[in-house]
Protein backbone atom coordinates (compact mmCIF):
# COMPACT_ATOMS: atom_id res chain seq x y z
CA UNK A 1 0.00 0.00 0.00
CA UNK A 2 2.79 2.36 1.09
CA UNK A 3 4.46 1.59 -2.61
CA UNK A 4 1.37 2.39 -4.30
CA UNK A 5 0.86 5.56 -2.68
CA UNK A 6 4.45 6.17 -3.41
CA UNK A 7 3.84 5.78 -6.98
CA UNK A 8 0.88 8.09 -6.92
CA UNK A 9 2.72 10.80 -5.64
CA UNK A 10 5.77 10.54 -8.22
CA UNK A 11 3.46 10.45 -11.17
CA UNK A 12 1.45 13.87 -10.11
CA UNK A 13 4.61 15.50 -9.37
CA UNK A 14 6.40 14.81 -12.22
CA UNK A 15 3.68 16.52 -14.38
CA UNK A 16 2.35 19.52 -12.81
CA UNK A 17 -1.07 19.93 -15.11
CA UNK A 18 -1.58 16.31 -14.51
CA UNK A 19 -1.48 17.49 -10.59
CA UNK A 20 -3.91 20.71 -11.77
CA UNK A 21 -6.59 18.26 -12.82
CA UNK A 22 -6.52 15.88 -9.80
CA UNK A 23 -6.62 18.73 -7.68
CA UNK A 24 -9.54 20.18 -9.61
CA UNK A 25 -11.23 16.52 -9.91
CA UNK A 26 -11.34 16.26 -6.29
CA UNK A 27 -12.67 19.57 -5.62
CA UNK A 28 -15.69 18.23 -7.78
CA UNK A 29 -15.90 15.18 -5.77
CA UNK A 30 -15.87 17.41 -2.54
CA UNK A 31 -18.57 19.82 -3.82
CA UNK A 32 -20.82 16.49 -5.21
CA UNK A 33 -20.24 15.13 -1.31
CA UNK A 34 -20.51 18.20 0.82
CA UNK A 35 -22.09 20.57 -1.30
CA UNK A 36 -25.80 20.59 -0.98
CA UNK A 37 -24.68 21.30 3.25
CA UNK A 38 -22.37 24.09 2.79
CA UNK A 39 -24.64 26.42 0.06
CA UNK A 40 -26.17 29.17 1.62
CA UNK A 41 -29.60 28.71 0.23
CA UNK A 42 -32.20 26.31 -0.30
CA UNK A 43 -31.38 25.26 -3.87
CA UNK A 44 -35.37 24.83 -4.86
CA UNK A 45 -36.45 27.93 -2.72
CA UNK A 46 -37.74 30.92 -4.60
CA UNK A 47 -37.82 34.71 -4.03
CA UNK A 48 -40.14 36.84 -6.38
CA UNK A 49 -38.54 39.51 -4.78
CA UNK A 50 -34.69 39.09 -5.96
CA UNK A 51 -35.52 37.54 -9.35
CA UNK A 52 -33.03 38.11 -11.95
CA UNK A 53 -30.82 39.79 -9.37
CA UNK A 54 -26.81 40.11 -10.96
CA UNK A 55 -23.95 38.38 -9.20
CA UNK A 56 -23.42 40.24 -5.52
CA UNK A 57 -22.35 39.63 -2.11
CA UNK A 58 -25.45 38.26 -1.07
CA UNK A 59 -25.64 35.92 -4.40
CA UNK A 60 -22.81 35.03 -6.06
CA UNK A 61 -23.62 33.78 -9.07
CA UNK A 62 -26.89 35.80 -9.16
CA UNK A 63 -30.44 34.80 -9.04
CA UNK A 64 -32.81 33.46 -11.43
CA UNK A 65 -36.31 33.93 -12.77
CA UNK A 66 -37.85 32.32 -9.44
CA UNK A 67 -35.51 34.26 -7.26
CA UNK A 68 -33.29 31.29 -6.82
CA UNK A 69 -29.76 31.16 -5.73
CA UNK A 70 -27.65 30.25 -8.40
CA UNK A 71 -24.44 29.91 -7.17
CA UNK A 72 -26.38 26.82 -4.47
CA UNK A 73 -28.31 25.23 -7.56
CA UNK A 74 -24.95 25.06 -9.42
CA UNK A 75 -22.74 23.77 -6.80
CA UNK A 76 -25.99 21.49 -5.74
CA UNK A 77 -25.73 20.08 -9.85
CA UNK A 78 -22.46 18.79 -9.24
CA UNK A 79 -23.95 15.54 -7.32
CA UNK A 80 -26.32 14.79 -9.61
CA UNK A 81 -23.99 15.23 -12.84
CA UNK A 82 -21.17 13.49 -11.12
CA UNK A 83 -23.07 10.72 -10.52
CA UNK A 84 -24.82 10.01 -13.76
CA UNK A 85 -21.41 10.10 -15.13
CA UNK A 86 -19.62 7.50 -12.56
CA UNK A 87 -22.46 5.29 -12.50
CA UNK A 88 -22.68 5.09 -16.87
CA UNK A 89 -19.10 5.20 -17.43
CA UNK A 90 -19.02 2.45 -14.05
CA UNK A 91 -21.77 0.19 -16.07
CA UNK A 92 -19.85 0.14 -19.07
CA UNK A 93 -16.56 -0.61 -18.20
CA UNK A 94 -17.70 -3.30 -15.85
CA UNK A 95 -19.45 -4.70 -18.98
CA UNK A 96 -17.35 -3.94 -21.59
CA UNK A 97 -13.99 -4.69 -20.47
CA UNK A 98 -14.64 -8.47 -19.91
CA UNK A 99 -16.79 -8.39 -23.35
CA UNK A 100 -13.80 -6.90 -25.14
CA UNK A 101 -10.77 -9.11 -23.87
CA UNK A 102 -12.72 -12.45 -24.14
CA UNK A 103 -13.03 -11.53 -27.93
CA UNK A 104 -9.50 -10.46 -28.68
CA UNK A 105 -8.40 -13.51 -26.30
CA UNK A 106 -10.59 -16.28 -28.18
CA UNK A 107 -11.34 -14.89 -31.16
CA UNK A 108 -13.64 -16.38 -33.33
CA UNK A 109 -18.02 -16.68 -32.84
CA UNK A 110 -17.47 -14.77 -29.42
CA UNK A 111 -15.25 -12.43 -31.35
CA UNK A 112 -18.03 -11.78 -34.34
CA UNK A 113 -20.61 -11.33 -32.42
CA UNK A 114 -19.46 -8.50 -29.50
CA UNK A 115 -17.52 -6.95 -32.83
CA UNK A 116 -21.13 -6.61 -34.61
CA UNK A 117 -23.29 -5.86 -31.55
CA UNK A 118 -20.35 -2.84 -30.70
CA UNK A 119 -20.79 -1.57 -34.54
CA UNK A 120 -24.32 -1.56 -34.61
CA UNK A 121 -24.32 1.15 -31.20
CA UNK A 122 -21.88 2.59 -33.42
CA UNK A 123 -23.63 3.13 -36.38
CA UNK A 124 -25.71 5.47 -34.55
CA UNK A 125 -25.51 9.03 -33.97
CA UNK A 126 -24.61 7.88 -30.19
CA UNK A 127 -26.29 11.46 -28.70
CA UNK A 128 -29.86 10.48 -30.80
CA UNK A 129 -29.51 7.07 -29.55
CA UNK A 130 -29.10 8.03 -26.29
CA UNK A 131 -32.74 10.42 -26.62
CA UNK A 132 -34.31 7.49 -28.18
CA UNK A 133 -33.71 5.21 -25.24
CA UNK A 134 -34.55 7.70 -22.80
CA UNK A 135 -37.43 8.99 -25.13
CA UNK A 136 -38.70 5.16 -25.21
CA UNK A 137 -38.25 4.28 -21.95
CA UNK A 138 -38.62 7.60 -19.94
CA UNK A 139 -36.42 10.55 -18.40
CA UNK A 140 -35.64 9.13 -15.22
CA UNK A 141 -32.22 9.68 -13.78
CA UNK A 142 -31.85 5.61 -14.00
CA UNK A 143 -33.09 5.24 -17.40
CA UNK A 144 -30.29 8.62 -18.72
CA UNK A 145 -27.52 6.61 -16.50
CA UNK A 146 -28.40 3.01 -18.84
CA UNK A 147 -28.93 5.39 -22.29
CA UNK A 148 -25.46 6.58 -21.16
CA UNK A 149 -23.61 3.38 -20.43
CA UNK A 150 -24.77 1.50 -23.74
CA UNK A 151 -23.72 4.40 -25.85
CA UNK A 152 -20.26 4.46 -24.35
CA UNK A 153 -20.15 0.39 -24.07
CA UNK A 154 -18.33 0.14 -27.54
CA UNK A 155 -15.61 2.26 -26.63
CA UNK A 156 -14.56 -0.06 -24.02
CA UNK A 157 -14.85 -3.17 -25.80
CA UNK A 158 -12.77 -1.72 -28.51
CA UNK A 159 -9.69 -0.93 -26.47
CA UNK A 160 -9.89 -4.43 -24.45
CA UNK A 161 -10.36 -6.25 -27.60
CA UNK A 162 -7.34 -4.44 -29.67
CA UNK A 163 -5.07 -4.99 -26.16
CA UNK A 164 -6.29 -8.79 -25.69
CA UNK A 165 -5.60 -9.11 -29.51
CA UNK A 166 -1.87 -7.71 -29.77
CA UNK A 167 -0.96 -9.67 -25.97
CA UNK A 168 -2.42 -12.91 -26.09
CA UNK A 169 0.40 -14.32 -27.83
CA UNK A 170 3.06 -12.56 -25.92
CA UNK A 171 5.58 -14.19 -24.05
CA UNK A 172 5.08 -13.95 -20.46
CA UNK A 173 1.42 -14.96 -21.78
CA UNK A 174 2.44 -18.46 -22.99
CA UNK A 175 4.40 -18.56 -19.87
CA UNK A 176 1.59 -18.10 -17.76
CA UNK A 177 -0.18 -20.66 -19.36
CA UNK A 178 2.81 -23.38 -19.36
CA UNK A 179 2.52 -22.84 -15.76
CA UNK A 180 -0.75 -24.50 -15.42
CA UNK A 181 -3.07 -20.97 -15.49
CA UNK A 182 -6.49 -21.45 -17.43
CA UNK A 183 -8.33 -18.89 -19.67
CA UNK A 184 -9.66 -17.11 -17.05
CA UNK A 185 -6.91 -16.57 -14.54
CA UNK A 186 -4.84 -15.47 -17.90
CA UNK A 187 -7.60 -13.02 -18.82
CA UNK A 188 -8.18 -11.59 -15.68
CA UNK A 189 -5.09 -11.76 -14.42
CA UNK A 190 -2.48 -11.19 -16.70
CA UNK A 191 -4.57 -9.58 -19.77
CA UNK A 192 -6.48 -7.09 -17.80
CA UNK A 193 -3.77 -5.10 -16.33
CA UNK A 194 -2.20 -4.36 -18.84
CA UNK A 195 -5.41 -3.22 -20.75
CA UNK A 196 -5.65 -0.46 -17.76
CA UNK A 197 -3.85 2.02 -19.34
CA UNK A 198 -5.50 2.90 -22.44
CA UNK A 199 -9.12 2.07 -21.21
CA UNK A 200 -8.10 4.86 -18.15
CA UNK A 201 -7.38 7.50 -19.97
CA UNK A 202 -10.96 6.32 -22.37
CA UNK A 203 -12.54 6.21 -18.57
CA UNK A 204 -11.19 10.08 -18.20
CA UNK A 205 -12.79 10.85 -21.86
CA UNK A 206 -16.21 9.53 -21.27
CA UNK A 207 -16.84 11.07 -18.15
CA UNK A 208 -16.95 14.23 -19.99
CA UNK A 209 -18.92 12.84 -22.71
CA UNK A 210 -21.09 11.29 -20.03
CA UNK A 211 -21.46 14.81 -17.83
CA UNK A 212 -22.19 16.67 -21.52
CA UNK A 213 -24.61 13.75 -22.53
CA UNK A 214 -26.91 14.12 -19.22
CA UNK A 215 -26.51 18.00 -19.90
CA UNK A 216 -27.55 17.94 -23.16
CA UNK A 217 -30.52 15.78 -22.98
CA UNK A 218 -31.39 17.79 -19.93
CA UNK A 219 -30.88 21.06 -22.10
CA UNK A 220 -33.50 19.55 -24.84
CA UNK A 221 -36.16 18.35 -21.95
CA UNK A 222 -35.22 14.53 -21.70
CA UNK A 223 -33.20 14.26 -19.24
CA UNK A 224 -33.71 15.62 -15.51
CA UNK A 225 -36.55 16.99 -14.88
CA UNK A 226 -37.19 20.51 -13.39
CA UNK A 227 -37.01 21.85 -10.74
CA UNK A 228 -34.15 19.56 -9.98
CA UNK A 229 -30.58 21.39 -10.02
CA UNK A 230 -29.03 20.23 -13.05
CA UNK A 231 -26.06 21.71 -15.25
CA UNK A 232 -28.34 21.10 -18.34
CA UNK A 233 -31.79 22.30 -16.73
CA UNK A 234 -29.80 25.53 -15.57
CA UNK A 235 -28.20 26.19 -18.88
CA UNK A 236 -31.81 25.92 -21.05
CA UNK A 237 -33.28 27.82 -18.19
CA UNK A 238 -30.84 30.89 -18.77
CA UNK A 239 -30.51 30.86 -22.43
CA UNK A 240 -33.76 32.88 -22.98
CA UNK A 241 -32.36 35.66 -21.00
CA UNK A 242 -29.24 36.15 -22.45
CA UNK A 243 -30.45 38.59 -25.39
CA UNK A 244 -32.20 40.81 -22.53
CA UNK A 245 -29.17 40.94 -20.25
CA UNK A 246 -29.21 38.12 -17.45
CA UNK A 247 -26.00 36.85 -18.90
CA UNK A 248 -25.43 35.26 -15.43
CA UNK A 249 -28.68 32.96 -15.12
CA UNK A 250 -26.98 30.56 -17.67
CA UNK A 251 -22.59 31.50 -17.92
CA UNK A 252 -21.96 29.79 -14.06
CA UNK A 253 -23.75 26.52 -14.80
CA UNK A 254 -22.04 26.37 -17.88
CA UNK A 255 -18.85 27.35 -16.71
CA UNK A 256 -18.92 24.20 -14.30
CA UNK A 257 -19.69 22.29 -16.93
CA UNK A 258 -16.88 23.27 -19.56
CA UNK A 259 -14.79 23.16 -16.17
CA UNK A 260 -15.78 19.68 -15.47
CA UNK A 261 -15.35 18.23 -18.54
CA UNK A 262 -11.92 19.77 -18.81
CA UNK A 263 -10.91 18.28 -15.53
CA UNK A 264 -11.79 14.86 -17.00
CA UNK A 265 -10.21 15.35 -20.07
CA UNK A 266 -6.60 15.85 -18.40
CA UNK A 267 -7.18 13.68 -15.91
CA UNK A 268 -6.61 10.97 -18.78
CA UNK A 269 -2.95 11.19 -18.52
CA UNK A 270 -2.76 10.72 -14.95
CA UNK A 271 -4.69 7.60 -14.39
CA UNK A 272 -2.84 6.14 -17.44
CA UNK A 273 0.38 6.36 -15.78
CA UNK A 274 -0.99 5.32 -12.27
CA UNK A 275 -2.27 2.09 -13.83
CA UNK A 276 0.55 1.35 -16.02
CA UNK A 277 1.97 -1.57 -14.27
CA UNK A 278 5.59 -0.47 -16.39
CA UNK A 279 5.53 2.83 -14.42
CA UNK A 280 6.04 1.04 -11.02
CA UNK A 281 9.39 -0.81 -12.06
């Protein structure tokens, strides 16, 4: 444990934006944890009074049509958008990752048939199939979580398969299985490993595809549903009002957002290197 920990240290120092982005990341995970107890206002509470109010000591970010705090609904969002992303990305991996490195390990029928079923969720526009699943089966956060996963399923399946199909013929491979390992212990155990890597830094990726997909399908009304803090919901809800003025009701929500996604976008480099099991020699 102490080596590991060791290890995590030397890779964010050697790389100070890689450091940037973890520090960033877990200021997210603090806000999605702690936030909805440290905001100063009721996130759903409204105030005809203060509607429309610009950023100030007393509101931050500003109010909003209702009267509503925006800087609380925004930092309130981040629990809800964090975790749509980290339970999709989550499903898929767990799914995909075993899918993909059975079919680069064995190859044929198995192979064919996870390589078609990943190019037909390809073949889609993967943001319109994600509204037809939640259109079909309805906006719950649950149902935008599955939509979610299975639209970022082939990724993972993609970069197990092309890892399981370069290594499975690699030395220490057919060493493992001279000394009495079967198919599973080899997959699992020396296989998956070294797939880590790549499908990290794809893990980093989709978790800003995953935090722009729930936005987005909240921004076109099929994803959370109002009055629930959302990034998406607050962005729609402020776009009317940026011709008259109340550039505020909708720039803070989606500044967290384009922060967000940022984060997880150079956070890829990091968790690449901390799973590399060649960095720790």
């Amino acid at each position: 444990m102490n080596e590991t920990f060791k290890h995590i240290r030397h890779v964010l120092a050697e790389n100070p934006v890689t450091l940037g982005a973890t520090a960033l990341f877990m200021v997210f995970v603090l806000l999605a944890l702690f936030g909805p107890s440290l905001v100063p206002y009721d996130p759903l509470a409204s105030n005809a009074a203060v509607a429309l109010q610009p950023p100030s000591g007393a509101h931050w970010f500003g109010t909003d049509s209702l009267g509503r705090d925006i800087f609380s609904r925004t930092i309130v969002a981040t629990r809800l958008d964090l975790g749509i992303a980290v339970a999709a990305v989550a499903v898929s991996f767990v799914l995909g990752m075993p899918l993909g490195l059975a079919a680069g390990f064995f190859g044929g029928w198995w192979d064919r048939i996870v390589t078609r079923v990943s190019d037909t969720i390809m073949a889609f526009p993967l943001f319109v199939l994600a509204m037809g699943i939640v259109a079909a089966l309805g906006n719950t956060v649950g149902n935008i979580v599955l939509a979610t996963a299975i639209i970022n399923l082939p990724f993972y399946v993609r970069v197990a398969r092309a890892e399981a199909n370069v290594r499975r013929g690699a030395g220490y491979i057919e060493a493992a299985r001279l000394a009495g390992n079967g198919n599973v212990r080899l997959i699992a155990v020396h296989l998956f490993p070294n797939a880590l890597p790549p499908a990290m830094v794809q893990v980093s990726l989709n978790l800003g595809w995953a935090i722009l997909n729930a936005a987005g399908l909240s921004f076109i009304g099929l994803g959370v549903r109002p009055p629930e803090p959302e990034w998406g919901i607050l962005v729609a809800e402020g776009a009317q009002y940026i011709v008259s003025g109340e550039w505020w009701v909708s720039f803070f929500p989606g500044m967290a957002l384009m922060l967000a996604v940022f984060t997880f976008n150079l956070l890829g480099d990091a968790l690449r290197d901390i799973f590399d099991p060649r960095r720790r020699t």
